[in-house]
N, C-alpha and C. Protein backbone atom coordinates (compact mmCIF):
# COMPACT_ATOMS: atom_id res chain seq x y z
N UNK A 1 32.00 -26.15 7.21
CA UNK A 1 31.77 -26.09 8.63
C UNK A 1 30.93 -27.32 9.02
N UNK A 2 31.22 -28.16 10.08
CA UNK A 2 30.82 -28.83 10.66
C UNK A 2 29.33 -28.69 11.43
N UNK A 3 27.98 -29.52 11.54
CA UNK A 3 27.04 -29.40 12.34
C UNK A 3 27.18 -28.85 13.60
N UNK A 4 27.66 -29.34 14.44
CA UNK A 4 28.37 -28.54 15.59
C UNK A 4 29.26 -27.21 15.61
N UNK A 5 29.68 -27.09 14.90
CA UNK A 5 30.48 -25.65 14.91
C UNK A 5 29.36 -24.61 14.36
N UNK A 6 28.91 -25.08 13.46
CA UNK A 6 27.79 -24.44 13.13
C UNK A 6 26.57 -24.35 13.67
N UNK A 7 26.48 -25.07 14.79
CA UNK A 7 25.51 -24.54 15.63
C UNK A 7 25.63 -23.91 17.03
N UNK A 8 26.95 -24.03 17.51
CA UNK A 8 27.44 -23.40 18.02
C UNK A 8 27.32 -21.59 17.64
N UNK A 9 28.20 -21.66 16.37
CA UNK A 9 28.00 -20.67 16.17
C UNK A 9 26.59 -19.53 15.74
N UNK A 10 26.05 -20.55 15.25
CA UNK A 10 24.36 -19.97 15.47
C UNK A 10 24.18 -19.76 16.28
N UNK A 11 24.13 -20.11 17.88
CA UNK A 11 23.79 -20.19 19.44
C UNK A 11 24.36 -18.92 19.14
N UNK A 12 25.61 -18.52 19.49
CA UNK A 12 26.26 -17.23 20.04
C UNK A 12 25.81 -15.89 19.42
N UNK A 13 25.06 -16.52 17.90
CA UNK A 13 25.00 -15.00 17.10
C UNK A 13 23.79 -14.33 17.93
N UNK A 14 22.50 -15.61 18.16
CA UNK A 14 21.71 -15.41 18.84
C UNK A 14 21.67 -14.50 20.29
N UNK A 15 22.47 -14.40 20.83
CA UNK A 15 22.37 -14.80 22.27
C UNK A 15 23.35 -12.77 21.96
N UNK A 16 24.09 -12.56 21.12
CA UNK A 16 24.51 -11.55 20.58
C UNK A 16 23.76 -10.49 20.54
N UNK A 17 22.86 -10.77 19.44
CA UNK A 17 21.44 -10.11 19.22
C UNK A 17 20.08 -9.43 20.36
N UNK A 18 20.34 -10.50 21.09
CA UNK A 18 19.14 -10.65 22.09
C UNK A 18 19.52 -9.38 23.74
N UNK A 19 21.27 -9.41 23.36
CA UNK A 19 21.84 -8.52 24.77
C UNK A 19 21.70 -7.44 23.98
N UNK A 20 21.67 -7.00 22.33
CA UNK A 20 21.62 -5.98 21.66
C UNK A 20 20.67 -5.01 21.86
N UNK A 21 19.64 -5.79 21.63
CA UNK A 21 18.25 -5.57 21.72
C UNK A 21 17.84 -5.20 23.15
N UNK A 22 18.40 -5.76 24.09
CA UNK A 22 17.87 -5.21 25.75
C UNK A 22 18.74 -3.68 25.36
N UNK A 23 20.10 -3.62 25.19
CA UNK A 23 20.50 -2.42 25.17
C UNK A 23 19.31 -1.21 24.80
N UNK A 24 19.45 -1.76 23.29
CA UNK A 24 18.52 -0.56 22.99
C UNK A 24 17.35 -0.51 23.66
N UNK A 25 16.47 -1.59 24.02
CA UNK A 25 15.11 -1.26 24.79
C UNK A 25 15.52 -0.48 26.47
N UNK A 26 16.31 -0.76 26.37
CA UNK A 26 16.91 -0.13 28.05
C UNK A 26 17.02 1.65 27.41
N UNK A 27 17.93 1.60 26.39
CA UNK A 27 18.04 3.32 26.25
C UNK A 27 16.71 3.94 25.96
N UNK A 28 15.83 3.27 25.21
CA UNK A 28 14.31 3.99 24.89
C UNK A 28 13.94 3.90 26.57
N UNK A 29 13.80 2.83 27.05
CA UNK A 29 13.03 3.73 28.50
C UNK A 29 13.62 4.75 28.70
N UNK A 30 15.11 4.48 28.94
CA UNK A 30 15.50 5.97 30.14
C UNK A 30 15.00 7.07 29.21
N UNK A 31 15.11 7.03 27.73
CA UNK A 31 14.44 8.26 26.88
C UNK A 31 13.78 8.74 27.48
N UNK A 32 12.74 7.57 27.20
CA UNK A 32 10.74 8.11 27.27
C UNK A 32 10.69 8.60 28.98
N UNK A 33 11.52 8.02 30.27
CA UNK A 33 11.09 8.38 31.51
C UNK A 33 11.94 9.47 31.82
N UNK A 34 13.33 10.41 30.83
CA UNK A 34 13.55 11.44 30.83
C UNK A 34 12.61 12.98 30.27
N UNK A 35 11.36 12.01 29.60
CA UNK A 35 10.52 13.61 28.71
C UNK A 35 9.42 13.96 29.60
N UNK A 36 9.52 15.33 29.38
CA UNK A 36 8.39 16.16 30.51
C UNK A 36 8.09 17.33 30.19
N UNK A 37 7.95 17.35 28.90
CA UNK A 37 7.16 18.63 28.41
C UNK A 37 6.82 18.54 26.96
N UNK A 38 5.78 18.36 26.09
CA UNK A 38 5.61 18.82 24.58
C UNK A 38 6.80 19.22 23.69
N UNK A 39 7.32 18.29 22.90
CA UNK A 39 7.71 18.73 22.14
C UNK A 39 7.77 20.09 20.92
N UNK A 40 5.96 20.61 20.93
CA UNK A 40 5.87 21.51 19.65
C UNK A 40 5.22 22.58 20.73
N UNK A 41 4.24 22.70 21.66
CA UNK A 41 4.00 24.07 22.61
C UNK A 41 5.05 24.31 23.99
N UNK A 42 5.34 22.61 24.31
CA UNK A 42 6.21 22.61 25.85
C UNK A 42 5.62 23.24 27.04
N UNK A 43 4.39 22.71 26.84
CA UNK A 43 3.58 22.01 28.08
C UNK A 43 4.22 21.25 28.83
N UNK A 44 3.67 21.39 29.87
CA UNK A 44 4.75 20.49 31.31
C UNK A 44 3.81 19.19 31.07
N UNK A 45 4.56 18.58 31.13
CA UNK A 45 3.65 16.71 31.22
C UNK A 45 3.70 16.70 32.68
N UNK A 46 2.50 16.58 33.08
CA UNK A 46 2.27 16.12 35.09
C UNK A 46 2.11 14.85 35.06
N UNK A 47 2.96 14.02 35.62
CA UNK A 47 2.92 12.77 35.66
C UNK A 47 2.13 11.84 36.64
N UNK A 48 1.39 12.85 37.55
CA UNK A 48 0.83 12.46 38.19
C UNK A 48 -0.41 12.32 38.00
N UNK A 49 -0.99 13.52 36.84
CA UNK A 49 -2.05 12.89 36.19
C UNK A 49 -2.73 12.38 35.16
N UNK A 50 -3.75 11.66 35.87
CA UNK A 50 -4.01 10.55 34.90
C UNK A 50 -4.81 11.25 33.37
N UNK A 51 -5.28 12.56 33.24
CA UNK A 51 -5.63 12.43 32.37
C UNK A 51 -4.70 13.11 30.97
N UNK A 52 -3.63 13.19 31.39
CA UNK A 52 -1.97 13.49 30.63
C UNK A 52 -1.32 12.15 30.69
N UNK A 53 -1.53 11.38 31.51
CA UNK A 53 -0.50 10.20 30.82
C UNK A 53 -1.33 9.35 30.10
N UNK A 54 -3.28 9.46 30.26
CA UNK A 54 -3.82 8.78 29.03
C UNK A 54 -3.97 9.52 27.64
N UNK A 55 -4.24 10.47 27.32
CA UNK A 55 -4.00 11.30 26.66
C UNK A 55 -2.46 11.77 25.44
N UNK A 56 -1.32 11.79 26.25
CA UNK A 56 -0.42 12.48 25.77
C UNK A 56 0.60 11.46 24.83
N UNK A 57 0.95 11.27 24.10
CA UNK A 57 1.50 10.60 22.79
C UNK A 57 3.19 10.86 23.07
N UNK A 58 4.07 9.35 22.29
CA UNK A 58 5.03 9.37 21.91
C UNK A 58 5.36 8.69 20.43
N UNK A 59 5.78 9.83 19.86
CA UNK A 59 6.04 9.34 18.11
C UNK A 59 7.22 9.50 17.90
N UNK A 60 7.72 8.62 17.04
CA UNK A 60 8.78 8.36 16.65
C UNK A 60 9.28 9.27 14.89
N UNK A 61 10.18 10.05 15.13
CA UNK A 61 10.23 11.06 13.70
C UNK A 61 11.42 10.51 13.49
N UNK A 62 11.84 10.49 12.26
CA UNK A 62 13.19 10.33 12.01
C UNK A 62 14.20 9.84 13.07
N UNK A 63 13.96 8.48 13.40
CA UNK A 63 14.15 8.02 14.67
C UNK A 63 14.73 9.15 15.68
N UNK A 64 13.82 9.91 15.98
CA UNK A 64 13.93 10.61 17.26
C UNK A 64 12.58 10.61 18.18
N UNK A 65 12.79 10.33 19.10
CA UNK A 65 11.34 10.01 19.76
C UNK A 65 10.67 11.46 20.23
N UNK A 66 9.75 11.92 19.66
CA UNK A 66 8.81 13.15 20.45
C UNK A 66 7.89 12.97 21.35
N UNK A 67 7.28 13.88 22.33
CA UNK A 67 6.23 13.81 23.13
C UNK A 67 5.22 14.87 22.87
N UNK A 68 4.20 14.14 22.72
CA UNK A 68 2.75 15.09 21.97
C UNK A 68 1.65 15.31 22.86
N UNK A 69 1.39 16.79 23.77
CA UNK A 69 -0.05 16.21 24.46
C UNK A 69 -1.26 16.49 23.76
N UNK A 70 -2.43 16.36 23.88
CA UNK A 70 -3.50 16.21 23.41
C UNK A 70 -3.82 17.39 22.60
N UNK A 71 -3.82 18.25 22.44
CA UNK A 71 -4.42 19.45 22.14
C UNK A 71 -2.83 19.50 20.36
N UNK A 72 -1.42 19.13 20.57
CA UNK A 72 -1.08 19.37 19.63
C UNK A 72 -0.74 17.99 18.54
N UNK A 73 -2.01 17.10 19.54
CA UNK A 73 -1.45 16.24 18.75
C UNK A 73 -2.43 15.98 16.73
């Protein structure tokens, strides 16, 4: 392969990767701004307050994302 073809084709793998990667960071938001209750008691998460959205945890298990509030975390 030629310098040019080959960097060409480097460019595109890149540029591949990078729309990959928004995908997935796009599906983890809508995740995380679909959860609203504890995963292990299912407590309501109030999003309005502040001392549940400083408080309350998101962990990652066997790539599945959970929501933890304070008391089970």
């Amino acid at each position: 392969m030629n310098r040019k073809k080959r960097r060409d084709f480097n460019k595109s793998m890149k540029s591949k990767t990078a729309a990959d990667e928004m995908i997935d960071m796009n599906e983890s938001i809508q995740q995380i701004a679909s959860m609203s209750m504890c995963n292990n008691c299912k407590e309501v998460l109030d999003k309005k307050n502040d001392h549940h959205l400083d408080n309350w945890r998101i962990s990652v298990v066997d790539e599945k994302m959970i929501l933890l509030c304070d008391s089970c975390q």
